[in-house]
C-alpha atoms as a PDB file:
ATOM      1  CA  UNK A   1      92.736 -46.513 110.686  1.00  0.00           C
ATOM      2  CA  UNK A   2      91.520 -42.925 109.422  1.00  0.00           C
ATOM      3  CA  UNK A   3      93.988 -40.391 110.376  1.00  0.00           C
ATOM      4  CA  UNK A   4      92.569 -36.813 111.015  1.00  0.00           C
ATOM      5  CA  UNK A   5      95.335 -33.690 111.303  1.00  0.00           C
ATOM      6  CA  UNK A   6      96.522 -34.099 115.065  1.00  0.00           C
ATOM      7  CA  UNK A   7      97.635 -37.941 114.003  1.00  0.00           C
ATOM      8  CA  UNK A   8      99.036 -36.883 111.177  1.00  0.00           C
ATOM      9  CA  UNK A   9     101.114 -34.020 113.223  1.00  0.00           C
ATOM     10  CA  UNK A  10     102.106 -36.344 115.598  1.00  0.00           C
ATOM     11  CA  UNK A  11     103.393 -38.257 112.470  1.00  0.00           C
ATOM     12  CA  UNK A  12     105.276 -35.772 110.893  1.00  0.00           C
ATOM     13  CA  UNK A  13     107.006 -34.972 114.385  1.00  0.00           C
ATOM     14  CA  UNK A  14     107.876 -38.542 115.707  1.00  0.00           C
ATOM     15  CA  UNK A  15     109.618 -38.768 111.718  1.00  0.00           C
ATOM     16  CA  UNK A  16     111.817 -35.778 112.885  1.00  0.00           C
ATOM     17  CA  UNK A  17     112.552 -36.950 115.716  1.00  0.00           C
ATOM     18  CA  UNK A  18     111.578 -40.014 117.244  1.00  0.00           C
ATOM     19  CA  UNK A  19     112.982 -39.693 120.570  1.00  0.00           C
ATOM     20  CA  UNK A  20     110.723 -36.122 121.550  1.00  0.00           C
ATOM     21  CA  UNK A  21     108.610 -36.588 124.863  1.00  0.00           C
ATOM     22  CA  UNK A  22     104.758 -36.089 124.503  1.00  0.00           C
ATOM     23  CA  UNK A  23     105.104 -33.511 126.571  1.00  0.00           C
ATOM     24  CA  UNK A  24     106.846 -31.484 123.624  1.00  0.00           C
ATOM     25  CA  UNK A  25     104.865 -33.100 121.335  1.00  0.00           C
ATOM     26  CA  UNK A  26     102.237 -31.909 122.873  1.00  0.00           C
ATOM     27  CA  UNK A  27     103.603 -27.991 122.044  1.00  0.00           C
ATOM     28  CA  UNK A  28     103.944 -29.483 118.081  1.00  0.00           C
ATOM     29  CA  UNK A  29     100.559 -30.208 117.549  1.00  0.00           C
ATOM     30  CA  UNK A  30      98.460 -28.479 120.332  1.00  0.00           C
ATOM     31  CA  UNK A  31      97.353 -31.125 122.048  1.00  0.00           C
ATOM     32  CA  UNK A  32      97.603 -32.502 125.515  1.00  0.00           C
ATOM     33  CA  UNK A  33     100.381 -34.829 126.654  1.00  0.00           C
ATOM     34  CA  UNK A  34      97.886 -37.439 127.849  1.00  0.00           C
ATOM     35  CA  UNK A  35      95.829 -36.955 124.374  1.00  0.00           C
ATOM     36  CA  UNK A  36      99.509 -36.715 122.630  1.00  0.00           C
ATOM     37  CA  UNK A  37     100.040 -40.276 124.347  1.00  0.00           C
ATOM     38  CA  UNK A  38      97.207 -42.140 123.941  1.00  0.00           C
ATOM     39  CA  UNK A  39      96.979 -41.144 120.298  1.00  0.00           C
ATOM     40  CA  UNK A  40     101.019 -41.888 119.736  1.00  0.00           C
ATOM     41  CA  UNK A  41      99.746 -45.768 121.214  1.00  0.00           C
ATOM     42  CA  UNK A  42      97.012 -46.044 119.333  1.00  0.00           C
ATOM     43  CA  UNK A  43      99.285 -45.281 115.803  1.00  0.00           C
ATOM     44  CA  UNK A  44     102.230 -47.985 117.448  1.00  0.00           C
ATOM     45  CA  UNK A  45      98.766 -50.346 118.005  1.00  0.00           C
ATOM     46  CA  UNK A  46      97.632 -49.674 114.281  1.00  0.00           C
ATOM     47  CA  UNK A  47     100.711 -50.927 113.105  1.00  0.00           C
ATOM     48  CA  UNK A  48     101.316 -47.170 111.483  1.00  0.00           C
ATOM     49  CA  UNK A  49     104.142 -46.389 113.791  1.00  0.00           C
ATOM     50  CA  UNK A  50     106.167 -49.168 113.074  1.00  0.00           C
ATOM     51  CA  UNK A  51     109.089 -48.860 116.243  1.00  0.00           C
ATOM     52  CA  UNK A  52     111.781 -46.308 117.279  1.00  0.00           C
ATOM     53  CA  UNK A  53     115.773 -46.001 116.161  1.00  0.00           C
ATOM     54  CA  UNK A  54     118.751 -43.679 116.034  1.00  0.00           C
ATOM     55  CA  UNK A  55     119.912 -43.312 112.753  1.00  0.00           C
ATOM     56  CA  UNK A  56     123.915 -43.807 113.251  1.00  0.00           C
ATOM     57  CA  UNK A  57     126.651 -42.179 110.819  1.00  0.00           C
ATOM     58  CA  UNK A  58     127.947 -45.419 109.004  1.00  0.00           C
ATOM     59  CA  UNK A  59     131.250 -43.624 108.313  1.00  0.00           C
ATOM     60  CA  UNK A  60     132.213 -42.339 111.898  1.00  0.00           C
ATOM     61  CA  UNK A  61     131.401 -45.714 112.739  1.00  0.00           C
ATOM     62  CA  UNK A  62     134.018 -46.540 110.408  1.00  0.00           C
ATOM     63  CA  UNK A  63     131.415 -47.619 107.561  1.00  0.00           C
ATOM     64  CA  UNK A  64     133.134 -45.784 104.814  1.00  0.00           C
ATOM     65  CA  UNK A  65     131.799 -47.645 101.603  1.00  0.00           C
ATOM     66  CA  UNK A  66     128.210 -48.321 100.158  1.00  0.00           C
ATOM     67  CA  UNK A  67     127.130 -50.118  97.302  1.00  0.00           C
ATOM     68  CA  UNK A  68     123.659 -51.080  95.528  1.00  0.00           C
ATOM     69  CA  UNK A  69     123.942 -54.576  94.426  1.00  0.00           C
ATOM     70  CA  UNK A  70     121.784 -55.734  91.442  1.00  0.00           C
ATOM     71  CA  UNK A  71     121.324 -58.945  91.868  1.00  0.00           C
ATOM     72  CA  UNK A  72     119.857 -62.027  89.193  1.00  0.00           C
ATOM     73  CA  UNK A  73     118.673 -65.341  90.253  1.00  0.00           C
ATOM     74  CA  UNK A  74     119.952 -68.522  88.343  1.00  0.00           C
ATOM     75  CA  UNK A  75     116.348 -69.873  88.951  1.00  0.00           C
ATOM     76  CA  UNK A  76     113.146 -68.895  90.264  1.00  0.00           C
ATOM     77  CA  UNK A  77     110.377 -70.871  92.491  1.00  0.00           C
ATOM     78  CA  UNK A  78     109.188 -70.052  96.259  1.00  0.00           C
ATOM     79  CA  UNK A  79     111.485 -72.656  97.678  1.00  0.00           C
ATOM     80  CA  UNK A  80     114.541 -70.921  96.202  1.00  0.00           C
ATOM     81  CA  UNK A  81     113.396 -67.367  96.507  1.00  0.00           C
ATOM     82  CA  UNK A  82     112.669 -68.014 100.405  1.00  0.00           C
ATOM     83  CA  UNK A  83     116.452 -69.400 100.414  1.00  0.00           C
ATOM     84  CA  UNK A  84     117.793 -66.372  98.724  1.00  0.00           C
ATOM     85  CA  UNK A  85     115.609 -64.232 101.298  1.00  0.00           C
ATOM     86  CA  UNK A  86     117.152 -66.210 104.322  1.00  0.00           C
ATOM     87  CA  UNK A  87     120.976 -65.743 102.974  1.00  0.00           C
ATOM     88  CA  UNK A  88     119.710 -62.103 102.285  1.00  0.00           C
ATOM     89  CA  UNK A  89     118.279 -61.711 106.266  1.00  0.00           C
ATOM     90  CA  UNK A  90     121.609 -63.286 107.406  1.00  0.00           C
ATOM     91  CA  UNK A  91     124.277 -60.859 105.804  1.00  0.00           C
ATOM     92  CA  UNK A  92     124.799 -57.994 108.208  1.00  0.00           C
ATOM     93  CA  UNK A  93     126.143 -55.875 105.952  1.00  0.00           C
ATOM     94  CA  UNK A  94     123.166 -56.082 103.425  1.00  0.00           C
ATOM     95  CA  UNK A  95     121.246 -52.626 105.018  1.00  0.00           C
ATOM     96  CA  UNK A  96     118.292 -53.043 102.828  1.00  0.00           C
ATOM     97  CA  UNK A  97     116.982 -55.716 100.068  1.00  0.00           C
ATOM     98  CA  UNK A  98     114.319 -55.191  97.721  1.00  0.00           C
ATOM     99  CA  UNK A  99     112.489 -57.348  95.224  1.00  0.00           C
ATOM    100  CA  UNK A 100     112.075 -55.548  91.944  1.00  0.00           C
ATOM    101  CA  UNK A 101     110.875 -55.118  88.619  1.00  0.00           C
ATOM    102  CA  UNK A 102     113.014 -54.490  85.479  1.00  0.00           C
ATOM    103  CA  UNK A 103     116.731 -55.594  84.663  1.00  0.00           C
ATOM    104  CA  UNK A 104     117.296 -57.134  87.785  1.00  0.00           C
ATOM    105  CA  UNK A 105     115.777 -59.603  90.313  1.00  0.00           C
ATOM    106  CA  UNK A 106     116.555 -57.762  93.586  1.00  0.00           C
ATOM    107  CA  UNK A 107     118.839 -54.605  94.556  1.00  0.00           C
ATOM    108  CA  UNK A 108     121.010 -54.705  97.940  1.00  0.00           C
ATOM    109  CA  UNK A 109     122.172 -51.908  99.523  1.00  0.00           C
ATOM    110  CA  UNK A 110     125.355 -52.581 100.997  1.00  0.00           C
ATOM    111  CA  UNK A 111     127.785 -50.768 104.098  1.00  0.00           C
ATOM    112  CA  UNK A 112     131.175 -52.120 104.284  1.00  0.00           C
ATOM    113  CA  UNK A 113     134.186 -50.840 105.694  1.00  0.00           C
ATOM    114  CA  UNK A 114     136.042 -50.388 102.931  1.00  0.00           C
ATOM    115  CA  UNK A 115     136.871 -51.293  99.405  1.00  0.00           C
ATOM    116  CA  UNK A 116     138.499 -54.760 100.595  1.00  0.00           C
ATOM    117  CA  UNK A 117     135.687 -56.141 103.343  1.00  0.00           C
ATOM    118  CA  UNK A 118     133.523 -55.673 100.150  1.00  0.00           C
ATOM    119  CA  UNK A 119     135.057 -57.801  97.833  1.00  0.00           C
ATOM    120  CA  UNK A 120     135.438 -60.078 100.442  1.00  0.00           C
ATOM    121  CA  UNK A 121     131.471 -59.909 100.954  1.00  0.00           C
ATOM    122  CA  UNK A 122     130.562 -59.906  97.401  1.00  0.00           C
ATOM    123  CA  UNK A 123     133.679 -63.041  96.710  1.00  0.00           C
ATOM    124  CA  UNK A 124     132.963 -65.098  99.679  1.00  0.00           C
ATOM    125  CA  UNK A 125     129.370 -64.921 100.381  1.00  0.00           C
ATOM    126  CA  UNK A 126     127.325 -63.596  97.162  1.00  0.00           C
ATOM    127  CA  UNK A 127     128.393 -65.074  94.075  1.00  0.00           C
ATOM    128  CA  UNK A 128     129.160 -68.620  95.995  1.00  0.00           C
ATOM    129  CA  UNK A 129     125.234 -68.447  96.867  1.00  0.00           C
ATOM    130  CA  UNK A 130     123.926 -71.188  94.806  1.00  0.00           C
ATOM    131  CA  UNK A 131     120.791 -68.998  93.714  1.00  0.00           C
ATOM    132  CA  UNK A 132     123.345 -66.117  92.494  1.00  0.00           C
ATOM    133  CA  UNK A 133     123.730 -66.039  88.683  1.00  0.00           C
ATOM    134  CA  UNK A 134     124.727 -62.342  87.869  1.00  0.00           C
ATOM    135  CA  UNK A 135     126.122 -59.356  89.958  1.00  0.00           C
ATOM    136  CA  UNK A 136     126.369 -56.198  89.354  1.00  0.00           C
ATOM    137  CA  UNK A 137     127.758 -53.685  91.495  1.00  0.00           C
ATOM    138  CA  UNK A 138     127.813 -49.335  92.148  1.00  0.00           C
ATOM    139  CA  UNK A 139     130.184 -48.466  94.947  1.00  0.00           C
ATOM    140  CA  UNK A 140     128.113 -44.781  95.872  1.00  0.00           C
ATOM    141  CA  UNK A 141     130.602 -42.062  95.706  1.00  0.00           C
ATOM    142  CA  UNK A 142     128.284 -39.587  96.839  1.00  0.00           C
ATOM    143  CA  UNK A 143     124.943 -39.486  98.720  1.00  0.00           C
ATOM    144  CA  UNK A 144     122.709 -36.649  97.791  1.00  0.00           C
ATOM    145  CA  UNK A 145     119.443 -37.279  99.714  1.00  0.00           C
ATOM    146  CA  UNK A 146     118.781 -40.648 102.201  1.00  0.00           C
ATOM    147  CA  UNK A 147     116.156 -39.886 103.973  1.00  0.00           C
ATOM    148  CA  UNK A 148     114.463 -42.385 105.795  1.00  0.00           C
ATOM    149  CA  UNK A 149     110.179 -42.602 106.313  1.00  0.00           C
ATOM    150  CA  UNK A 150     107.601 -41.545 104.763  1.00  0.00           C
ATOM    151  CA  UNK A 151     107.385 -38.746 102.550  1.00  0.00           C
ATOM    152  CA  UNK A 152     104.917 -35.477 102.466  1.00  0.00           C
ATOM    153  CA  UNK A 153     101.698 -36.858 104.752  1.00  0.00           C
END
C-alpha cells in the first residue's frame, strides 16, 4: 500500500491516540470525516493499522515489577522452538518475547507483582521448561522511555 501525507497523518494521530473520532481526526489532518473514515478502513484493511488498545499503568494495577529475561535454549530444531513459542504464548505475565541475535536465544519482558510472584514465575514455570538451559534476569528499576508504535513516519 503507498501511503501519501493524509495516511500518514491519520497515522501519526491514531498512534497518539487511538480512541479520537474521525470527526476530530478530520480537524488533524484536514480532511473530511467520511474521507478520514474510509481512509482509516482502508489502513485497518491493509493490515497497516494493526487493532486498537488502552495502554494500562501496570503499577496502579498493582504490577509493580518488570524484568527482561534472556533466555538460552538447551537445543534447537522447529519442533522445539514451536514448543518454547507455545509455553512462551501461554505465560500471562510474559508482555513481550522476541527472538534474537547475539548472547542470547530470546529476551522476555516480564510484569509481575512483585519481587516474590517473580521468582515464583521464573522457579516454577521457566527453568522447569524442558527447552530452558540458561536464565538470566534484569529486574528494571527505572523506565526511561516505553513507547509503544512506530517511530518518526
Amino acid at each position: 500500500m503507498q501511503l501519501d501525507s493524509f495516511d500518514i497523518a491519520i497515522l501519526v494521530a491514531l498512534q497518539h491516540d487511538g480512541s479520537i473520532t474521525n470527526a476530530a481526526l478530520a480537524e488533524v489532518v484536514n480532511l473530511s470525516a467520511s474521507q478520514c473514515s474510509r481512509r482509516r478502513a482502508a489502513l485497518e484493511q491493509a493490515g497497516v493499522i494493526e487493532g486498537y488498545s488502552a495502554r494500562l499503568s501496570a503499577v496502579k494495577l498493582g504490577f509493580g515489577l518488570r524484568a527482561i529475561i534472556r533466555v538460552n535454549l538447551s537445543s534447537h530444531g522447529q519442533g522445539k522452538e514451536s514448543d518454547f513459542a507455545r509455553f512462551v504464548a501461554s505465560q500471562p505475565q510474559i508482555r513481550s518475547a522476541f527472538s534474537v541475535s547475539g548472547d542470547a536465544d530470546y529476551v522476555l519482558d516480564i510484569r509481575a507483582r512483585d519481587l516474590e510472584a517473580f521468582a515464583d514465575f521464573v522457579h516454577r514455570h521457566l527453568l522447569p521448561h524442558p527447552q530452558v538451559a540458561q536464565v538470566r534476569s534484569e529486574i528494571v528499576l527505572k523506565t526511561l522511555k516505553d513507547d509503544a508504535g512506530v517511530g518518526p513516519l
